[in-house]
N, C-alpha and C. Protein backbone atom coordinates (compact mmCIF):
# COMPACT_ATOMS: atom_id res chain seq x y z
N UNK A 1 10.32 -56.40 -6.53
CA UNK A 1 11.01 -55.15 -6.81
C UNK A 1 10.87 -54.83 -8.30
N UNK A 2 10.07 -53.47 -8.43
CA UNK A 2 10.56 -53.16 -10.04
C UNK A 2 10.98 -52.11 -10.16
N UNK A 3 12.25 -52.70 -11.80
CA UNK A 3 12.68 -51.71 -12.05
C UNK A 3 12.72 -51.40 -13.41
N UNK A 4 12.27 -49.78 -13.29
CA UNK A 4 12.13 -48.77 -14.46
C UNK A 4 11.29 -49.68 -15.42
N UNK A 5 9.99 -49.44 -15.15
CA UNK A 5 9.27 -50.21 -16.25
C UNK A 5 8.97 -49.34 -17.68
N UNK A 6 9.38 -48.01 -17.17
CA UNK A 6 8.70 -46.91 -18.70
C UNK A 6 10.46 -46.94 -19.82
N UNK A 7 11.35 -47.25 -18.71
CA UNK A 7 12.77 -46.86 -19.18
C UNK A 7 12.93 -45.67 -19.00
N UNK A 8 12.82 -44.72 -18.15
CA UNK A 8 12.65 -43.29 -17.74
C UNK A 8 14.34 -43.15 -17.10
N UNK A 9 14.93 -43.95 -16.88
CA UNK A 9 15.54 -43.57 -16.07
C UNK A 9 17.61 -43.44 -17.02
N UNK A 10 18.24 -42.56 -16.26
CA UNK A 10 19.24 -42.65 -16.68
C UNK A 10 19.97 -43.90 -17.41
N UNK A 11 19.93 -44.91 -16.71
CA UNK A 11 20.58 -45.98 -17.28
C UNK A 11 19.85 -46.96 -18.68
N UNK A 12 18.99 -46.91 -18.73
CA UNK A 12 18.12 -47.19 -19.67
C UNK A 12 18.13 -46.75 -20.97
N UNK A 13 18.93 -45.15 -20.57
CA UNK A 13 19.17 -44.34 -22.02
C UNK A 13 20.53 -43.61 -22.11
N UNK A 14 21.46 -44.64 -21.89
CA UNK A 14 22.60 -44.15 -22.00
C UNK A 14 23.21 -43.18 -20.94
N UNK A 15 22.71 -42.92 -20.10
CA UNK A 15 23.59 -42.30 -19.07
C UNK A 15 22.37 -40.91 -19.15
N UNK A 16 22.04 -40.67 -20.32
CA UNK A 16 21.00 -38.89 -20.22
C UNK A 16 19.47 -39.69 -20.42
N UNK A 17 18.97 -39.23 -18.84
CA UNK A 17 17.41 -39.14 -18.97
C UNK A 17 16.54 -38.22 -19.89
N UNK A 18 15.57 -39.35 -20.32
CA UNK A 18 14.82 -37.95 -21.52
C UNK A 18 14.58 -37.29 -20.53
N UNK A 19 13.66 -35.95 -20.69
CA UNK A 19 12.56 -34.86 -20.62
C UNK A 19 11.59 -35.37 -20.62
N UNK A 20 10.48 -35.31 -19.33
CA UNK A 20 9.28 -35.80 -18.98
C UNK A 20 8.35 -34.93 -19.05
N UNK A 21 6.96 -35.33 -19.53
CA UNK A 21 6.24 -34.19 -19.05
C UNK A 21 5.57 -34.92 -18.45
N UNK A 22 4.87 -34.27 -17.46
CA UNK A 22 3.89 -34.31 -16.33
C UNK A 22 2.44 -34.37 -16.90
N UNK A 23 1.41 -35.65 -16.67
CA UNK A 23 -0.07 -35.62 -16.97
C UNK A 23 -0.95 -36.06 -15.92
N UNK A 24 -2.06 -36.05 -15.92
CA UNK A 24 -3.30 -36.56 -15.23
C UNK A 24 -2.80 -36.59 -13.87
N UNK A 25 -2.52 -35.41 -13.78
CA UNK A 25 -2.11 -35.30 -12.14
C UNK A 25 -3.42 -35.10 -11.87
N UNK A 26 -4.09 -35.42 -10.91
CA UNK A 26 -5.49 -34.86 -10.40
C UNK A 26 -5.45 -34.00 -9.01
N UNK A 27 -4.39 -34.77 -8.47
CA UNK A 27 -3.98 -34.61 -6.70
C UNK A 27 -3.57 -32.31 -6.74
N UNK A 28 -2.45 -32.35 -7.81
CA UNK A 28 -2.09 -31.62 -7.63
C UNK A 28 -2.23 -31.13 -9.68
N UNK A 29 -2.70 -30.46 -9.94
CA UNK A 29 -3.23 -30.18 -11.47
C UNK A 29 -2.06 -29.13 -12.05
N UNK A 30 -2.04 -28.05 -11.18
CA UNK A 30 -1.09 -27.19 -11.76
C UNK A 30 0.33 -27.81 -12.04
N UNK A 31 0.93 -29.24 -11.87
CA UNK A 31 1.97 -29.93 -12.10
C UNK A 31 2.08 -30.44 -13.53
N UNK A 32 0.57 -30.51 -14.24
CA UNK A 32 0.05 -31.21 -15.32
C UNK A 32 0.98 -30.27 -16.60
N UNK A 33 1.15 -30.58 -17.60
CA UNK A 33 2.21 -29.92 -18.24
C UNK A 33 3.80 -29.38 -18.10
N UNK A 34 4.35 -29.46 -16.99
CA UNK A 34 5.87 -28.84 -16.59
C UNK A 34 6.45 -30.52 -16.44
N UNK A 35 7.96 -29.80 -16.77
CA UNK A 35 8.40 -30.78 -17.40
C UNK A 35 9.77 -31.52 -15.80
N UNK A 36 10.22 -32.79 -16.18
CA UNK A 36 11.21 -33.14 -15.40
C UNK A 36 12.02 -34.26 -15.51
N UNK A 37 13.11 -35.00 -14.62
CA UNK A 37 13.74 -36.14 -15.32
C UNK A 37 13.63 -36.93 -13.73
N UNK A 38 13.28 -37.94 -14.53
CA UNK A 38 13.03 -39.40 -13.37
C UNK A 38 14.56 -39.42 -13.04
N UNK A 39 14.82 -39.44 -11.38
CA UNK A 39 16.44 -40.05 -10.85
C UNK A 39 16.17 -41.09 -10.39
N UNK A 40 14.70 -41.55 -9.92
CA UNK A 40 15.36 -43.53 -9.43
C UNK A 40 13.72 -44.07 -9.79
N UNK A 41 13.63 -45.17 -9.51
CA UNK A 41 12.51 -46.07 -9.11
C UNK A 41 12.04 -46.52 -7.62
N UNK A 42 11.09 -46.72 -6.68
CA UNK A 42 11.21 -47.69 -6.41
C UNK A 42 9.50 -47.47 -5.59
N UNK A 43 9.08 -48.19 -5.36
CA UNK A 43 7.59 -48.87 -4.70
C UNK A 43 6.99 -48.07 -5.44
N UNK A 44 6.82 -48.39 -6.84
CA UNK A 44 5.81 -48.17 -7.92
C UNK A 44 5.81 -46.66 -8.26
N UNK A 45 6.82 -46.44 -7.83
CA UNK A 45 7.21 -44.42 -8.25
C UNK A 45 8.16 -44.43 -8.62
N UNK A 46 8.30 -42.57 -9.57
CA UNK A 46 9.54 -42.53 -9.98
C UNK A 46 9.75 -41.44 -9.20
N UNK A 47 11.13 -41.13 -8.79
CA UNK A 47 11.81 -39.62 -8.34
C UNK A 47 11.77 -38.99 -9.39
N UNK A 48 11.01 -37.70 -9.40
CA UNK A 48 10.99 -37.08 -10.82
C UNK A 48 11.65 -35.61 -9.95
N UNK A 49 12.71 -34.79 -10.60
CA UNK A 49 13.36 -33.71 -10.69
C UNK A 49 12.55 -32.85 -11.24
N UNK A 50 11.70 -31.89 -10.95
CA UNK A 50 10.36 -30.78 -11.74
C UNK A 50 11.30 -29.84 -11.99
N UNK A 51 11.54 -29.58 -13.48
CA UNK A 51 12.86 -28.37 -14.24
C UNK A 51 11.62 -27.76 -14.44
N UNK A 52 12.13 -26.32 -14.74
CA UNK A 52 12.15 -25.54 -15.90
C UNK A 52 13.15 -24.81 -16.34
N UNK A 53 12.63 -24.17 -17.17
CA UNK A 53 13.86 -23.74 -18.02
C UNK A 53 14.87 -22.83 -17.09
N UNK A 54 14.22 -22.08 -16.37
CA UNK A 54 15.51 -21.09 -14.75
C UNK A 54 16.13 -22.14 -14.14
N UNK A 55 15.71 -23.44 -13.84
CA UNK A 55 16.78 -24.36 -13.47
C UNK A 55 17.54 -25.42 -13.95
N UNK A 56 17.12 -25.12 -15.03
CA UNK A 56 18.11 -26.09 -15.80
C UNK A 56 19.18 -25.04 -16.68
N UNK A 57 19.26 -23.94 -16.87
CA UNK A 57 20.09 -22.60 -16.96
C UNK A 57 20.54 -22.88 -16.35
N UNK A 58 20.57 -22.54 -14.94
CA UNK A 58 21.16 -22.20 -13.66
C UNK A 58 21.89 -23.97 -12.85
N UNK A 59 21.44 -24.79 -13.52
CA UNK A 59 22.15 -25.91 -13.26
C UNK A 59 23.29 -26.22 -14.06
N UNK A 60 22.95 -25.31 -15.37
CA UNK A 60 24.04 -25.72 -16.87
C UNK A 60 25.16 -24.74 -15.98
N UNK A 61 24.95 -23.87 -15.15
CA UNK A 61 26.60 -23.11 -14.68
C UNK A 61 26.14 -21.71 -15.37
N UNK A 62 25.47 -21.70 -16.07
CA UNK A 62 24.95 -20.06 -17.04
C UNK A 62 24.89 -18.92 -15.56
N UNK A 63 25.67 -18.07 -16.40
CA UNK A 63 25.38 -16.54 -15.43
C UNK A 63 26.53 -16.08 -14.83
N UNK A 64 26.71 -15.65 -13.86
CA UNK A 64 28.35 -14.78 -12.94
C UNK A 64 28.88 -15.99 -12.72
N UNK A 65 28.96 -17.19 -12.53
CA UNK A 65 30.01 -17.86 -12.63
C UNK A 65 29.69 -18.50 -10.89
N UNK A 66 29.07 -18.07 -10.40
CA UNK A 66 29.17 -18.61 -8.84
C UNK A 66 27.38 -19.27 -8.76
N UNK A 67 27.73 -20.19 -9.16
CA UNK A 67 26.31 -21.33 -9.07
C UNK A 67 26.00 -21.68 -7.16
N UNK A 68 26.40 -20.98 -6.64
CA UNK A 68 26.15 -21.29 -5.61
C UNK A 68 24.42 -21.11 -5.35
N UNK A 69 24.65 -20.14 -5.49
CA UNK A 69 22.78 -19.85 -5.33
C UNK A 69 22.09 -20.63 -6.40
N UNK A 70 22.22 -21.49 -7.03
CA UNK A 70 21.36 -21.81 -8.26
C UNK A 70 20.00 -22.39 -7.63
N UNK A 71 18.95 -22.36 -8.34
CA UNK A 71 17.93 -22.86 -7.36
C UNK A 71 17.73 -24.39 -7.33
N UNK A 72 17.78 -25.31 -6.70
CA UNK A 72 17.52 -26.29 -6.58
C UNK A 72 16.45 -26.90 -7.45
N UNK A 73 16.50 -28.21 -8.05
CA UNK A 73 14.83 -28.98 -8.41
C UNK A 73 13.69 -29.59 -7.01
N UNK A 74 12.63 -28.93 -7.65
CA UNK A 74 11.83 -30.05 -6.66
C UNK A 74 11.85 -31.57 -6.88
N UNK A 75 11.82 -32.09 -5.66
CA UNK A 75 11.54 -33.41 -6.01
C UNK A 75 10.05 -34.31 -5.95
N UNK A 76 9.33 -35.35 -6.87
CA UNK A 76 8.10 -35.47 -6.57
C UNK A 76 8.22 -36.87 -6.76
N UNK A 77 7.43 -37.83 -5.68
CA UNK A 77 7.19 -39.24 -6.55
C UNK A 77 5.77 -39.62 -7.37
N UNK A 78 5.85 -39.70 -8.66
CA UNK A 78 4.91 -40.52 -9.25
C UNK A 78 4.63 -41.54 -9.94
N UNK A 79 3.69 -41.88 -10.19
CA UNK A 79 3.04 -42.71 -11.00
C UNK A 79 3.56 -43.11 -12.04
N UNK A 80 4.10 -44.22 -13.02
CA UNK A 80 4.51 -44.00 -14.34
C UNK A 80 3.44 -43.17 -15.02
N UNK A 81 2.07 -43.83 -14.87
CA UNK A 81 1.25 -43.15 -15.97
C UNK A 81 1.09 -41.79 -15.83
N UNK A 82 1.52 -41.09 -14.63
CA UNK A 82 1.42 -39.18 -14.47
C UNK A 82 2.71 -39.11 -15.44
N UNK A 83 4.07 -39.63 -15.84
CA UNK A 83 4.60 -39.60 -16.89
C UNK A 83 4.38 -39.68 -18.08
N UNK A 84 5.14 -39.01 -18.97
CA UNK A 84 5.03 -39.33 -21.07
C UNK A 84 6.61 -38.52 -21.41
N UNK A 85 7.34 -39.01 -22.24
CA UNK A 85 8.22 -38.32 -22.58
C UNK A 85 7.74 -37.29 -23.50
N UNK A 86 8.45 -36.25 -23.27
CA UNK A 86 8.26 -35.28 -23.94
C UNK A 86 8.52 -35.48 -25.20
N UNK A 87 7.47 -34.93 -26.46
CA UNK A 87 7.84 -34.66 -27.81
C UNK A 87 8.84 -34.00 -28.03
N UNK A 88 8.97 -33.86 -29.46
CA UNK A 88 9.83 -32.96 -30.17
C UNK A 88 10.09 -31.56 -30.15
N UNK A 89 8.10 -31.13 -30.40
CA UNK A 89 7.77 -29.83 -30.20
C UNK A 89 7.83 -28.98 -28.69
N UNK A 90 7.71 -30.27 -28.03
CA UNK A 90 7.69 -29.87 -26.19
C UNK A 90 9.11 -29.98 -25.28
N UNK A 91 10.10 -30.39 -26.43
CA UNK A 91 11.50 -30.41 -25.86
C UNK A 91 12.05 -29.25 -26.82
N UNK A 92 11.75 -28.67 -28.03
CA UNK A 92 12.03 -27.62 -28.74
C UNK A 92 11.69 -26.17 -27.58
N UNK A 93 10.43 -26.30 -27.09
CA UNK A 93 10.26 -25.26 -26.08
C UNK A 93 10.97 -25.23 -24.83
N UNK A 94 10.94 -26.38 -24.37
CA UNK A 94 11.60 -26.50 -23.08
C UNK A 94 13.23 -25.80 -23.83
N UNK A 95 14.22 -26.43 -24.74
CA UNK A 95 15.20 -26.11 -24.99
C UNK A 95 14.93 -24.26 -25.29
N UNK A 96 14.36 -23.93 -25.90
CA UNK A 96 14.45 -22.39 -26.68
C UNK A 96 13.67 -21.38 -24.84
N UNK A 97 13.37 -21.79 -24.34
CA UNK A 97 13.32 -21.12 -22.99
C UNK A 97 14.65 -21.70 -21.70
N UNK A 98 15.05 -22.27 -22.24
CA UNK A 98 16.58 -22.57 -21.40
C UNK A 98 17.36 -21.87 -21.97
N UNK A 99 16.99 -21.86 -23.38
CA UNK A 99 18.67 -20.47 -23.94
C UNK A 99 18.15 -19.11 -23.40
N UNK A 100 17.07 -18.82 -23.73
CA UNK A 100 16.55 -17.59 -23.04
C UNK A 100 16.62 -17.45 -21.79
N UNK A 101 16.71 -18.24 -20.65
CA UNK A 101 16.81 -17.94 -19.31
C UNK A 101 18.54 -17.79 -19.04
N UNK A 102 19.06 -18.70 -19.95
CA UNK A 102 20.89 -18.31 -19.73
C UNK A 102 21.29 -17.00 -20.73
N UNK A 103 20.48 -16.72 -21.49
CA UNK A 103 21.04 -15.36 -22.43
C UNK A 103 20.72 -13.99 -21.26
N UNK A 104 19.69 -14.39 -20.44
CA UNK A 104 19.43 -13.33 -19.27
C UNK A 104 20.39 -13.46 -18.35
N UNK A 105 20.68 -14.66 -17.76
CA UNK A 105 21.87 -14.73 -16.72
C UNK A 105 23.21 -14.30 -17.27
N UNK A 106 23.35 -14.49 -18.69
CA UNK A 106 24.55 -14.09 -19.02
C UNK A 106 24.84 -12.44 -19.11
N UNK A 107 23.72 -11.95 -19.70
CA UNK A 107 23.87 -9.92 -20.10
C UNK A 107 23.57 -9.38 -18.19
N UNK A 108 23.02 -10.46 -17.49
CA UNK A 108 23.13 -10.17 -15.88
C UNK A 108 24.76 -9.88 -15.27
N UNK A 109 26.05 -10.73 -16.16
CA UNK A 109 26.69 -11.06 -15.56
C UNK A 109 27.49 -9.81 -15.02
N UNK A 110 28.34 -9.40 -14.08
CA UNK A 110 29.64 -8.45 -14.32
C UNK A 110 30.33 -8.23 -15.46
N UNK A 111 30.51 -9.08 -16.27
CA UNK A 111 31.90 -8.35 -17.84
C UNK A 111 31.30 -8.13 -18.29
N UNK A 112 29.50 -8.59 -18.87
CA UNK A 112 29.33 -8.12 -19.55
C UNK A 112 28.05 -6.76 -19.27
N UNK A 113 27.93 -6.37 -18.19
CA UNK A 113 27.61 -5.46 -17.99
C UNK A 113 28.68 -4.04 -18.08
N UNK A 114 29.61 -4.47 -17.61
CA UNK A 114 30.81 -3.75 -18.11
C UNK A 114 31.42 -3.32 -19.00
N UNK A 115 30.72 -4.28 -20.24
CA UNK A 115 30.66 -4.20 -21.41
C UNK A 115 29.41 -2.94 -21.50
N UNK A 116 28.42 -2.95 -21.19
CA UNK A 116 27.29 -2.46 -21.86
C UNK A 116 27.64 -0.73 -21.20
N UNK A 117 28.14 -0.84 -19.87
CA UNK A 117 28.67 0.63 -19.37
C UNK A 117 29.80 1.48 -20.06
N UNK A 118 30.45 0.53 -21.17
CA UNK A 118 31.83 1.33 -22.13
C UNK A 118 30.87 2.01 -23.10
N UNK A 119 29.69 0.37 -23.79
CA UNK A 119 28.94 1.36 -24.94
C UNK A 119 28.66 2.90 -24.68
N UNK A 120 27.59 2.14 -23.61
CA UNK A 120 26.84 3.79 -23.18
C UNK A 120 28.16 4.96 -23.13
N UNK A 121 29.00 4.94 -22.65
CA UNK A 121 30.21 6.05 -22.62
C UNK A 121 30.42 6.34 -23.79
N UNK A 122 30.49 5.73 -24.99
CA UNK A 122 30.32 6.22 -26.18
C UNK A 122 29.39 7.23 -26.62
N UNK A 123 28.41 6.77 -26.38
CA UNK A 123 27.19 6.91 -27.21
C UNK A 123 26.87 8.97 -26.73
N UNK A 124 26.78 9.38 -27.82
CA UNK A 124 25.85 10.97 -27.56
C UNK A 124 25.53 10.69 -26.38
N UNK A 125 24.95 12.27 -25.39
CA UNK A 125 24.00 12.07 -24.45
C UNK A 125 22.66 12.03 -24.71
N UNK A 126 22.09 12.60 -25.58
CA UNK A 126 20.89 12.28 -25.47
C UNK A 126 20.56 10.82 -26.16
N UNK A 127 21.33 10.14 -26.40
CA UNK A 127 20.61 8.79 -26.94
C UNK A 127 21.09 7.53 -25.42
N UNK A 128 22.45 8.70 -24.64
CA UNK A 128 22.40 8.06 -23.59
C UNK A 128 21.42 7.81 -22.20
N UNK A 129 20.77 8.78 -22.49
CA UNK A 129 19.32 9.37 -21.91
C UNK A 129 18.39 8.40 -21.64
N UNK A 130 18.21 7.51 -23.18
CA UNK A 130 17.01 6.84 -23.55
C UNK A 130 17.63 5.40 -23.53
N UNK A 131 18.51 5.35 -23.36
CA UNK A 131 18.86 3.14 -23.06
C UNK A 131 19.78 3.01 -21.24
N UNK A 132 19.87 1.59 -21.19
CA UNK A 132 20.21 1.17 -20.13
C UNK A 132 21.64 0.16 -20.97
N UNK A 133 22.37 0.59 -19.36
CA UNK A 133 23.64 -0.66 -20.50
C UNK A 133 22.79 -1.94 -21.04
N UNK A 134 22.21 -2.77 -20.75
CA UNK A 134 21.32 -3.81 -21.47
C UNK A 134 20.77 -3.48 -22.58
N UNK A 135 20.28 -2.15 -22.56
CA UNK A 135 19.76 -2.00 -24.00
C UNK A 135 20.60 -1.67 -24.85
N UNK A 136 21.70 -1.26 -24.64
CA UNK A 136 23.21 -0.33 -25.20
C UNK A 136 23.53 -2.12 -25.92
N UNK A 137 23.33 -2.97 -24.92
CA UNK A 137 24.57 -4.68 -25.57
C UNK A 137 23.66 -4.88 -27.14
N UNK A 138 22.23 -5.38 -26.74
CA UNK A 138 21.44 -5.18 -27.47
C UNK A 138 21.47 -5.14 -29.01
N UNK A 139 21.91 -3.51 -29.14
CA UNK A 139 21.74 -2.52 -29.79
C UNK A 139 22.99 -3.12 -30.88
N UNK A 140 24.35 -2.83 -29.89
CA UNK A 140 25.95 -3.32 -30.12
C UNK A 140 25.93 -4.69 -31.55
């Protein structure tokens, strides 16, 4: 039986799995670069969770408040060596497209669309003409 030989896994690093990226997939290529977090070990694979940044938003609770629909992770088993933890520069992206996918779920939400429908009631008509409440928050 082995276990966690890369240290990929939750317990290995304190309770938070790094950020994986995906390599030398051959089987399936378009997997090669997107990122995910190992949940177990076992017969020479890891359970890897395939994020991106819309589900790991949408897992953080970001948006109307009812995570019910959030989309699920795929699950995949591989190889250690189809694993590498992600760099600095490749967890800087992964992070700066997770704020961007919850800054969308959030101006999505009800209040603050509600918000963006008071601006516009302000605003002249003809400049009301030319924005959408989203572009009105924006602007604000």
């Amino acid at each position: 039986m082995s276990v966690d030989p890369s240290h990929y896994l939750p317990a290995a690093n304190g309770g938070k799995p790094p950020l994986l990226k995906l390599q030398n997939i051959s089987v399936r290529p378009e997997l090669n670069g997107q990122f995910g977090q190992a949940v177990s070990f076992s017969a020479d694979r890891y359970v890897v969770a395939l994020l991106d940044a819309t589900t790991a938003a949408a897992a953080a609770g970001v948006g109307s408040g009812n995570n019910n629909n959030a989309q699920q992770p795929t699950f995949l088993k591989l190889k250690p060596e189809n694993l590498t933890e992600a760099g600095t520069i490749d967890q800087l992206k992964f992070g700066v497209g997770m704020i961007l996918e919850s800054a969308k779920a959030y101006i999505a939400g009800p209040s603050v669309q509600e918000w963006g429908k008071r601006i516009m009631a302000l605003l002249p008509p003809p400049v009301r003409a030319k924005l959408t409440p989203n572009r009105a928050l924006i602007g604000a």
